[in-house]
C-alpha atoms as a PDB file:
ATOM      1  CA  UNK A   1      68.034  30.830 109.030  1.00  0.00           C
ATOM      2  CA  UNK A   2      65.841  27.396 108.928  1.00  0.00           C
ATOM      3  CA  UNK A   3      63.574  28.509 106.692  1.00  0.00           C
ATOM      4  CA  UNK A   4      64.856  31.522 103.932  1.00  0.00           C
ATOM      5  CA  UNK A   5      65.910  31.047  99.862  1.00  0.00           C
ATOM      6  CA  UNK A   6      69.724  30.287 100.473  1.00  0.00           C
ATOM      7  CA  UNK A   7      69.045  27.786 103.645  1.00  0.00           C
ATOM      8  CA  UNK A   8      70.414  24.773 101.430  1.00  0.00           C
ATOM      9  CA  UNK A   9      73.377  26.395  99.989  1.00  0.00           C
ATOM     10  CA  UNK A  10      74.803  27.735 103.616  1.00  0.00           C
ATOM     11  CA  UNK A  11      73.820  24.405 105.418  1.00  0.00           C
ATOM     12  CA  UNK A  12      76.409  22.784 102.668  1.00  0.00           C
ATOM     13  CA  UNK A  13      78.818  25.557 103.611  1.00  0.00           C
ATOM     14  CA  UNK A  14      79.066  24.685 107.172  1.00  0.00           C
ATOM     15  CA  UNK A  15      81.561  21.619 105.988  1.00  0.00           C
ATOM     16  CA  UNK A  16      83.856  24.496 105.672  1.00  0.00           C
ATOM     17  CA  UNK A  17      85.074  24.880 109.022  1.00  0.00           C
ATOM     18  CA  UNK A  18      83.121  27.970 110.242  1.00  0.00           C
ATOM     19  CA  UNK A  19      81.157  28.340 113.714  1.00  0.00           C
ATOM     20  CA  UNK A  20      77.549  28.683 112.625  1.00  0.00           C
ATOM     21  CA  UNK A  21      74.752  29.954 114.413  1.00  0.00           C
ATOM     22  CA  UNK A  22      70.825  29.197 114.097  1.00  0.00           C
ATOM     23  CA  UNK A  23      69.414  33.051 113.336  1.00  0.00           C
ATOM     24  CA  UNK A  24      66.218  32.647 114.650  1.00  0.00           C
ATOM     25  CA  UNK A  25      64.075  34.473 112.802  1.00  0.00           C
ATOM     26  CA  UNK A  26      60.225  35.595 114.513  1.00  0.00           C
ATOM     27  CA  UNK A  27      60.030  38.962 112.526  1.00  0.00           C
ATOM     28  CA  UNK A  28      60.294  39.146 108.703  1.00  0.00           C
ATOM     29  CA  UNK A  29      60.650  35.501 107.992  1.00  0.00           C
ATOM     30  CA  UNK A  30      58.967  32.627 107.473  1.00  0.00           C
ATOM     31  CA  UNK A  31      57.751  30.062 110.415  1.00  0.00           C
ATOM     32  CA  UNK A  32      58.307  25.984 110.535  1.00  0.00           C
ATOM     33  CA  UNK A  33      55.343  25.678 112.724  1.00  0.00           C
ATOM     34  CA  UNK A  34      51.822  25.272 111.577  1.00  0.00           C
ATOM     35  CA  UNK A  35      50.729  29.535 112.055  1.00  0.00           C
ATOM     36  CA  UNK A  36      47.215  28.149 112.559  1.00  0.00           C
ATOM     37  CA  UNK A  37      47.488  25.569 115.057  1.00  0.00           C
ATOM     38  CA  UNK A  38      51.087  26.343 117.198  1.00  0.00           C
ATOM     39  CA  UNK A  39      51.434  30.008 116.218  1.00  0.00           C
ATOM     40  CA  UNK A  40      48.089  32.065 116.831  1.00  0.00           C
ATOM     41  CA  UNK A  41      49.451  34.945 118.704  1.00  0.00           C
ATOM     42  CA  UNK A  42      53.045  35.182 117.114  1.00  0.00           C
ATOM     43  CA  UNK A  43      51.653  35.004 113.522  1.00  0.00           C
ATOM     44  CA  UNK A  44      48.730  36.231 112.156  1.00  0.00           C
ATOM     45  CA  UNK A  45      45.897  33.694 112.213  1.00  0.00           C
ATOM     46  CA  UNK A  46      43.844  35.542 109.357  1.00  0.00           C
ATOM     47  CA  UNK A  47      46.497  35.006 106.500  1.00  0.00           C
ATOM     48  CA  UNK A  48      47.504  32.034 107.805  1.00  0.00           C
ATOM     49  CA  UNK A  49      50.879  31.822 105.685  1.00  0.00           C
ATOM     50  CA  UNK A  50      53.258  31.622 108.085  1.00  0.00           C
ATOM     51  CA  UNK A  51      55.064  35.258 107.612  1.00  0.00           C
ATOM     52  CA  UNK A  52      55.613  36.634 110.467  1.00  0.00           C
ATOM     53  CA  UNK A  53      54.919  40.428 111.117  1.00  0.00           C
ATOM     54  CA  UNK A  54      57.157  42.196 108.719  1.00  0.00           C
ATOM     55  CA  UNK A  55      59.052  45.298 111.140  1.00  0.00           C
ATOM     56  CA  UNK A  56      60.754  45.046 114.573  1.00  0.00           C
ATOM     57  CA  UNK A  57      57.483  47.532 115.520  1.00  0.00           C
ATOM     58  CA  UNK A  58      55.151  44.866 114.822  1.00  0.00           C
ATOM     59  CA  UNK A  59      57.018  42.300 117.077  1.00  0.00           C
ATOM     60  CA  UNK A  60      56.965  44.855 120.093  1.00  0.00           C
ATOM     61  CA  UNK A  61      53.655  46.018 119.498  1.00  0.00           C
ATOM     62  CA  UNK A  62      52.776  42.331 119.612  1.00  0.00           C
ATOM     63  CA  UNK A  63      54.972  41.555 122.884  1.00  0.00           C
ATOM     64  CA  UNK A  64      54.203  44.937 124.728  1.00  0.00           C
ATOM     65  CA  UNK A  65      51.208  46.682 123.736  1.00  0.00           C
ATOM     66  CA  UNK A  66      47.691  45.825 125.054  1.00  0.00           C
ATOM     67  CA  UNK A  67      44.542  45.725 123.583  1.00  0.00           C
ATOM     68  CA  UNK A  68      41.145  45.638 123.729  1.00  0.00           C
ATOM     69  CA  UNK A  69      40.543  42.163 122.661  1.00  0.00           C
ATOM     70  CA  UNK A  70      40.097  39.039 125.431  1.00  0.00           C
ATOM     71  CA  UNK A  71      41.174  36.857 122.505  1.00  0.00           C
ATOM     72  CA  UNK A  72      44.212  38.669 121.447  1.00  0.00           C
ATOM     73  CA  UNK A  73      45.090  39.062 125.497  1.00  0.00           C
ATOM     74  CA  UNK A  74      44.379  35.194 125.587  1.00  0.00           C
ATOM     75  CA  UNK A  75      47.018  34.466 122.849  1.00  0.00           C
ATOM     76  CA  UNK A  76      49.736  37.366 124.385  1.00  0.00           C
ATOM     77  CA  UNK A  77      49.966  35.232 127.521  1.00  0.00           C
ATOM     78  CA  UNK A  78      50.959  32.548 125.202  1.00  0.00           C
ATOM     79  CA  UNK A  79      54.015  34.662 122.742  1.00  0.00           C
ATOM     80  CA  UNK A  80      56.526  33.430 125.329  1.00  0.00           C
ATOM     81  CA  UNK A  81      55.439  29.920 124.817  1.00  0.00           C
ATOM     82  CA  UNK A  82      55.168  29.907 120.738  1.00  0.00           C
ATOM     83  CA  UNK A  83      58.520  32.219 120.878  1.00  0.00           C
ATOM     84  CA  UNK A  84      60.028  29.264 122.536  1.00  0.00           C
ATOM     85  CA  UNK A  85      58.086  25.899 120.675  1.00  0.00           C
ATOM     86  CA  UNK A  86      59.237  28.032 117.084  1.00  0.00           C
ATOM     87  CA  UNK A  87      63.069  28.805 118.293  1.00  0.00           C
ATOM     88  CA  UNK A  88      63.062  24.905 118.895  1.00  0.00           C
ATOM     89  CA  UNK A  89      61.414  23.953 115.600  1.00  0.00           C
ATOM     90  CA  UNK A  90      64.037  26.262 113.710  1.00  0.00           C
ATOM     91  CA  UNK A  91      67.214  24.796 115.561  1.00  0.00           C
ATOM     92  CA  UNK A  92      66.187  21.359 115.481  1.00  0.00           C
ATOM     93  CA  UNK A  93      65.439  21.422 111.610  1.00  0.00           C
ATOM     94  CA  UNK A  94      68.920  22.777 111.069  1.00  0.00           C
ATOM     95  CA  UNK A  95      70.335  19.947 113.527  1.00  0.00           C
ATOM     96  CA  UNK A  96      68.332  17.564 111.526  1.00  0.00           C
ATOM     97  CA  UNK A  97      70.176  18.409 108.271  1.00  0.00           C
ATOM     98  CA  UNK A  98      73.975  17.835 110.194  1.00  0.00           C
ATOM     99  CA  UNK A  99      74.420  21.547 111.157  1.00  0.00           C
ATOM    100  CA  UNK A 100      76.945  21.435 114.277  1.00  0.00           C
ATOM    101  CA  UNK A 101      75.753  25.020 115.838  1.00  0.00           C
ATOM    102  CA  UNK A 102      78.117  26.950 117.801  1.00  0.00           C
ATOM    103  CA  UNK A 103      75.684  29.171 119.661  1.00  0.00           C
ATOM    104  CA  UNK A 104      72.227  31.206 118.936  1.00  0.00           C
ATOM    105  CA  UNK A 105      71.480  34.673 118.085  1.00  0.00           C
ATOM    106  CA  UNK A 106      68.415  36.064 116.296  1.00  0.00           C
ATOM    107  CA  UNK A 107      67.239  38.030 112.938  1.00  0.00           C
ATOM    108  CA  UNK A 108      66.842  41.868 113.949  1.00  0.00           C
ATOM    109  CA  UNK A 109      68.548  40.988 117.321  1.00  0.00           C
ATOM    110  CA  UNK A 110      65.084  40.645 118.821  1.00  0.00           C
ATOM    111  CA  UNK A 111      66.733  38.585 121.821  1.00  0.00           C
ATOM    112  CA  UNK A 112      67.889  42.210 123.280  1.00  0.00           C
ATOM    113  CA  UNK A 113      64.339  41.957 124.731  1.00  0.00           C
ATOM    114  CA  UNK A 114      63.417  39.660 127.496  1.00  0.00           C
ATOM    115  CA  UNK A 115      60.214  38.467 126.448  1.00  0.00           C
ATOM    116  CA  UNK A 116      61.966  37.013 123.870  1.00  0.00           C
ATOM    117  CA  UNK A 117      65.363  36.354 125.019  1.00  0.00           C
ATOM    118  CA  UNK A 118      63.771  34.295 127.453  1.00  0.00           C
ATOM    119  CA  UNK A 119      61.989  31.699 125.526  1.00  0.00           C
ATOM    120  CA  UNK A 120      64.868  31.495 122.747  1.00  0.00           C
ATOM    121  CA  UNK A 121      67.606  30.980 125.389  1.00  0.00           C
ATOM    122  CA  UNK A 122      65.207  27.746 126.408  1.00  0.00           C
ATOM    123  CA  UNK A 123      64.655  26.424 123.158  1.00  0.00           C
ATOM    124  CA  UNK A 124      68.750  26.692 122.820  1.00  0.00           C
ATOM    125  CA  UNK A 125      69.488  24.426 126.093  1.00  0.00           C
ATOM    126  CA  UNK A 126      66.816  22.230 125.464  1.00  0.00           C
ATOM    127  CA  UNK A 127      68.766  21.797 121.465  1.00  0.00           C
ATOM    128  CA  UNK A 128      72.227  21.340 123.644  1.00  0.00           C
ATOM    129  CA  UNK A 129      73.531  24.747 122.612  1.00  0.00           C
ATOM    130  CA  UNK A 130      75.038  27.036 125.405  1.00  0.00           C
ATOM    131  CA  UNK A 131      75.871  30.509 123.851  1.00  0.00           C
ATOM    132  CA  UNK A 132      74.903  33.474 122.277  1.00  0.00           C
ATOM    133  CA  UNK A 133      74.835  36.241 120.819  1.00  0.00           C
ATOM    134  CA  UNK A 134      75.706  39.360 122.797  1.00  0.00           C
ATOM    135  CA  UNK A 135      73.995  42.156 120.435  1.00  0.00           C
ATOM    136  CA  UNK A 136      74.856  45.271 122.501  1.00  0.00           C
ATOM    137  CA  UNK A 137      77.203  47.687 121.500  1.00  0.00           C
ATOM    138  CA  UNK A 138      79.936  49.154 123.569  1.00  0.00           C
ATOM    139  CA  UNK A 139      80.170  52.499 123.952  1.00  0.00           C
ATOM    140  CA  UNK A 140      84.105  52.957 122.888  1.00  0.00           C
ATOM    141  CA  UNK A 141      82.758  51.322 119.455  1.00  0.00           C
ATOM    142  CA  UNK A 142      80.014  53.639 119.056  1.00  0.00           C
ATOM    143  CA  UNK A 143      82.693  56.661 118.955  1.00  0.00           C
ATOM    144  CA  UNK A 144      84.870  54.438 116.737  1.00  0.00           C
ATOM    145  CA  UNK A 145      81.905  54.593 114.155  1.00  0.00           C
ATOM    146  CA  UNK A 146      82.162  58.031 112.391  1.00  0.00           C
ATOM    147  CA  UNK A 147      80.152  58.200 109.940  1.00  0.00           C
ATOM    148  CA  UNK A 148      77.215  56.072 110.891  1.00  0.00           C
ATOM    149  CA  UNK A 149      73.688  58.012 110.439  1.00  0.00           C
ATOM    150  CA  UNK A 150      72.778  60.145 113.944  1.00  0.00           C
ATOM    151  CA  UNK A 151      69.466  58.550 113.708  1.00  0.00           C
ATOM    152  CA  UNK A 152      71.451  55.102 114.097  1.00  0.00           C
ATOM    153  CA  UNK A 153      73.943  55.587 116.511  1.00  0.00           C
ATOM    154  CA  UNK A 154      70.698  57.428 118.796  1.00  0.00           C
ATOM    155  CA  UNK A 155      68.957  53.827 118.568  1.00  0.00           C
ATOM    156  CA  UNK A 156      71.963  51.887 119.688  1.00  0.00           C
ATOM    157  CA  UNK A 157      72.475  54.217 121.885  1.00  0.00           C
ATOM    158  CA  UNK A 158      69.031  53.621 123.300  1.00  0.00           C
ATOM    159  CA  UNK A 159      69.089  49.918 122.925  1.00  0.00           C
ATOM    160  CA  UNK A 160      72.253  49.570 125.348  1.00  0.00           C
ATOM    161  CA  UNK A 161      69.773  50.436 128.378  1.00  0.00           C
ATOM    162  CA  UNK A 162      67.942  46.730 128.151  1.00  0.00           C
ATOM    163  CA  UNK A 163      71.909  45.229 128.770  1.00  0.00           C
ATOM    164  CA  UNK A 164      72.018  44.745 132.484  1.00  0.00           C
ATOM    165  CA  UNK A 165      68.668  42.741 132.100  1.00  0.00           C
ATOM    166  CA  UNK A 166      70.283  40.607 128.814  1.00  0.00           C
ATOM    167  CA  UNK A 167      73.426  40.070 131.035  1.00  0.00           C
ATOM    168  CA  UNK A 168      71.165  38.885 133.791  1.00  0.00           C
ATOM    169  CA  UNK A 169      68.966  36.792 132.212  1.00  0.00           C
ATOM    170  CA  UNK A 170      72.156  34.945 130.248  1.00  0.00           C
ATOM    171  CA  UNK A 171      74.097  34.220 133.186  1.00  0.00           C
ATOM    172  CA  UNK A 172      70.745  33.275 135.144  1.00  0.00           C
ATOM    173  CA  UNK A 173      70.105  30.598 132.223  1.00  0.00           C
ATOM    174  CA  UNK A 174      72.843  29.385 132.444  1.00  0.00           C
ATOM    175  CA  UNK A 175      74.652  30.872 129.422  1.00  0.00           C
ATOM    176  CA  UNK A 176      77.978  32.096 127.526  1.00  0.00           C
ATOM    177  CA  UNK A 177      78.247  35.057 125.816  1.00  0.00           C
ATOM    178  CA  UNK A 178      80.901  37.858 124.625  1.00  0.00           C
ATOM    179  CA  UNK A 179      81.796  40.919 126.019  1.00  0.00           C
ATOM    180  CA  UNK A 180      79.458  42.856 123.380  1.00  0.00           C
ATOM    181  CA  UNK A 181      78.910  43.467 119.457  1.00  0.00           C
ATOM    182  CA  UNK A 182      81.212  45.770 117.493  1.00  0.00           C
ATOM    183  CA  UNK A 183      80.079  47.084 114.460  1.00  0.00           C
ATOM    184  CA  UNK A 184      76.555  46.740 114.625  1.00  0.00           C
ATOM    185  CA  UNK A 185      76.156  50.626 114.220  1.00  0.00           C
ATOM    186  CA  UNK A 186      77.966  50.484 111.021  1.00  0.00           C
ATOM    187  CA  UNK A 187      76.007  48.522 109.100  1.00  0.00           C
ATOM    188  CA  UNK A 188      75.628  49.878 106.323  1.00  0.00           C
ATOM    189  CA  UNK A 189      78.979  52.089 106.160  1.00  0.00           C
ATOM    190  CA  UNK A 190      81.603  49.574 107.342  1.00  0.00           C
ATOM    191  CA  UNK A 191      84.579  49.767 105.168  1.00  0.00           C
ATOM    192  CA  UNK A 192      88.687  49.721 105.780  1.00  0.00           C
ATOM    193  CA  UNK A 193      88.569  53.622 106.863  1.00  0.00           C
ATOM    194  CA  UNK A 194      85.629  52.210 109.845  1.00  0.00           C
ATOM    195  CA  UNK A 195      87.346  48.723 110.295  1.00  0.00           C
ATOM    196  CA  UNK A 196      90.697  50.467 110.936  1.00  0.00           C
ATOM    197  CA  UNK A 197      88.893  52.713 113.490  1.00  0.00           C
ATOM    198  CA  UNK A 198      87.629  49.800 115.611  1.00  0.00           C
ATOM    199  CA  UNK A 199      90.265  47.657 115.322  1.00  0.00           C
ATOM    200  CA  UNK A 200      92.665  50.599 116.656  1.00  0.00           C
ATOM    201  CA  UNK A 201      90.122  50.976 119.487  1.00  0.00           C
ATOM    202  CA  UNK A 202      89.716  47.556 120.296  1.00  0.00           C
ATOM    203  CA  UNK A 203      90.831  46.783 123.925  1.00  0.00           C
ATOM    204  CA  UNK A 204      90.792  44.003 125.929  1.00  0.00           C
ATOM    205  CA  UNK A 205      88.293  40.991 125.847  1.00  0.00           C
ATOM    206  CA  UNK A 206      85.793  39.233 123.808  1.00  0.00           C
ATOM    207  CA  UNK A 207      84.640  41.419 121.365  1.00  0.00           C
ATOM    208  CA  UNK A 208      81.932  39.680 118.080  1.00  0.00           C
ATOM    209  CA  UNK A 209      82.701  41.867 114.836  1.00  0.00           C
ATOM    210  CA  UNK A 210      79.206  41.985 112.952  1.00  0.00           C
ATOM    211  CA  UNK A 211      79.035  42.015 108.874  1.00  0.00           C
ATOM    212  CA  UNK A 212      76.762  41.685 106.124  1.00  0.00           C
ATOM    213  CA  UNK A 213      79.400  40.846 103.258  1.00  0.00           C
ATOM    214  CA  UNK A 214      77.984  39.632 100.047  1.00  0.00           C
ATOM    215  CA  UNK A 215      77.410  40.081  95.986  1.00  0.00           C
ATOM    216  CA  UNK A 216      74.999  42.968  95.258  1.00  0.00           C
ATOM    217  CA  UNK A 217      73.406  40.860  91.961  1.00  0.00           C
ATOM    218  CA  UNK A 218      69.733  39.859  91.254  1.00  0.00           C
ATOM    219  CA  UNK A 219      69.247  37.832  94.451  1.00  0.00           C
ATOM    220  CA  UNK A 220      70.200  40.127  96.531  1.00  0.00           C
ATOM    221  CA  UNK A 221      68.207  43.150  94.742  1.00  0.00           C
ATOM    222  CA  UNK A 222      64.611  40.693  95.296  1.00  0.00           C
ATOM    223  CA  UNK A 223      65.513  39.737  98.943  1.00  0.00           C
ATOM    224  CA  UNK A 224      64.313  43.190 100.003  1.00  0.00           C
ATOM    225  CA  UNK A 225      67.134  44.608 101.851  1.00  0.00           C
ATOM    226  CA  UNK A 226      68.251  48.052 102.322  1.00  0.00           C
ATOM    227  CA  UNK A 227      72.043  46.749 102.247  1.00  0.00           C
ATOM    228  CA  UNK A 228      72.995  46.619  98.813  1.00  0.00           C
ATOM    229  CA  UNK A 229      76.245  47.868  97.469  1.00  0.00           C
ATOM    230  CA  UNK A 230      77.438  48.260 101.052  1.00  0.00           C
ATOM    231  CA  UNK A 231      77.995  43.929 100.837  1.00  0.00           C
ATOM    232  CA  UNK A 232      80.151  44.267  97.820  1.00  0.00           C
ATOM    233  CA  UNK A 233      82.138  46.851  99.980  1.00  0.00           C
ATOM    234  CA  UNK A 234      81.799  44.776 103.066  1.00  0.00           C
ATOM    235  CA  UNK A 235      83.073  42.035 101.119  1.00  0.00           C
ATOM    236  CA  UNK A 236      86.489  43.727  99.949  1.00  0.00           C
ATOM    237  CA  UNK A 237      87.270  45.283 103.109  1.00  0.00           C
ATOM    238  CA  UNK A 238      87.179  41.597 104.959  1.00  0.00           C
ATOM    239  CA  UNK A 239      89.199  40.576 102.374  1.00  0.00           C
ATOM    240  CA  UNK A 240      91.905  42.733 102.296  1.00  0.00           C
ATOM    241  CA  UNK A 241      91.929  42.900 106.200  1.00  0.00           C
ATOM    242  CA  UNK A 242      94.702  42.567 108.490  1.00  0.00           C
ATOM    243  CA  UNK A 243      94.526  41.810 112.187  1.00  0.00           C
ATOM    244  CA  UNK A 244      97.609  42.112 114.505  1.00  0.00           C
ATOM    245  CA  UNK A 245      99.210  39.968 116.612  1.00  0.00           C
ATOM    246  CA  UNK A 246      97.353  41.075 119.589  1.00  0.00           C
ATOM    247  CA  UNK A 247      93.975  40.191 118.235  1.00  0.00           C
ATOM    248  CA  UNK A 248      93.100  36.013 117.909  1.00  0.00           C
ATOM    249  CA  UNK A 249      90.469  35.129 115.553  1.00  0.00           C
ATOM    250  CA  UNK A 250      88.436  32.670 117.163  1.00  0.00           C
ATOM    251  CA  UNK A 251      84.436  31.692 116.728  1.00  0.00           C
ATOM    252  CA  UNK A 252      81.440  30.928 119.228  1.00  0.00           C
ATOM    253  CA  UNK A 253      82.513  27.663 119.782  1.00  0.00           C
ATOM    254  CA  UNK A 254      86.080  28.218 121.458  1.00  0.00           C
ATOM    255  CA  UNK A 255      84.075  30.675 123.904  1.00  0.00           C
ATOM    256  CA  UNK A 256      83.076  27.374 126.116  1.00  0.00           C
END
C-alpha cells in the first residue's frame, strides 16, 4: 500500500528479493490525491480527509447505484477517471521510493469489477507494469476449502460470475495474469490441515496462493482487522511448509 502505517518498513523489505505488488487501495484506505480537488466523486468531499468509503458496499454503491442528485451523477461519470489518476498516484509514489513492482492487484480485490479494473489496469501500463492479479477462485479450490464459513464460500462462489469479463478485459489491455487465486476462501482458516488440502488438489498451471501471515501484537489489534490470531497461524503453517517437486515457486515477475 502507498499510503498505510507499515508503508516504510515493507518498502525497505523489498531489498529482500521478493516480487512486490502496488495494493491499490480505493476502499478503506487513505488517498495520495488532494480528496477535494482530484477526488470529488471517489472520496467524500464533505470530510475532506482523504479516507475513502470504509466497506466494499460503499465502493459499489458509489460505482453502481444511481441517485437523485445531478451533482453526484456529474461526479459518477468521472469514478473511472479519479479510479485511474489515484491508481497512478499510488504506484508512482512507491516507484519514486525504488520499489521494482512485479505486477498490480488491489485492497478488497475491487479490480474483480470492471469499472474499476478498467481504470487500474491503465494507470499500471501507463507506470510500465504488465500483470496482475487474478482474484478469482477456482472451483476445485473452493471444495479443497473445508471448513471455510458457508456464508464465504456462497460469496466466492458468486464473485466467480464477473470472470469471463476480468479475463476479457486483461487480455484486451494488454495484460498477464495467472490461472486464478487459491486460497482466497480460506482466509481466515488456512492452516497445514487446509494447505495440505490444496496443495494435494493442485493441478496443472499457474495457480497465486493468497495469505495474510503476521504477529497478532498491539499493531495488529489497532489496525482494525478481523484476522487476528489466524496470522500467527498463517505464519507457522508457511513456515513449516513443504512443496513437492512438481510444484515451482516462482513470483509475478517470472510470469512475463
Amino acid at each position: 500500500m502507498a499510503r498505510a502505517a507499515a508503508t516504510d518498513e515493507a518498502i525497505a523489505m523489498t531489498t529482500l528479493g521478493l516480487g512486490v505488488g502496488c495494493h491499490v487501495v480505493i476502499v478503506d484506505g487513505q488517498s495520495v490525491l488532494e480528496p477535494r480537488r482530484d477526488l470529488v466523486g471517489l472520496v467524500d468531499p464533505v470530510k475532506s480527509v482523504g479516507r475513502f468509503t470504509p466497506t466494499l458496499g460503499g465502493l459499489l454503491n458509489l460505482l453502481y447505484l444511481q441517485r437523485e442528485s445531478w451533482s453526484w451523477n456529474l461526479a459518477n461519470r468521472h469514478l473511472e477517471e479519479e479510479i485511474e489518476a489515484e491508481a497512478y498516484a499510488q504506484i508512482s509514489l512507491l516507484q519514486s521510493q525504488g520499489v521494482r513492482m512485479t505486477h498490480i492487484d488491489t485492497h478488497k480485490h475491487t479490480h474483480m469489477f470492471p469499472r474499476v479494473l478498467r481504470p487500474v489496469l491503465r494507470a499500471a501500463a501507463k507506470a510500465g507494469i504488465r500483470t496482475v492479479r487474478n482474484p478469482f477462485e477456482p472451483e476445485w479450490s473452493i471444495r479443497a476449502t473445508p471448513r471455510a464459513p458457508w456464508l464465504r464460500r456462497l460469496q466466492v462462489r458468486l464473485l466467480r460470475t464477473l470472470e469471463p469479463t476480468f479475463r476479457r478485459i486483461v487480455a484486451e489491455e494488454g495484460f498477464t495474469t495467472t490461472d486464478g487465486a487459491i486460497g482466497v476462501l480460506a482466509t481466515g482458516t488456512l492452516d497445514s490441515g487446509t494447505l495440505s488440502s490444496l496443495l494435494h488438489a493442485l493441478p496443472g498451471g499457474t495457480w497465486e496462493l493468497v495469505t495474510h501471515p503476521g504477529y497478532n501484537d498491539t499493531s495488529l489489534a489497532n489496525a482494525g482487522t478481523r484476522l487476528l490470531v489466524s496470522r500467527e497461524i498463517e505464519m507457522d503453517t508457511l513456515s513449516s511448509a513443504t512443496f513437492g517437486s512438481e510444484i515451482e515457486l516462482i513470483h509475478f515477475g517470472h510470469l512475463n
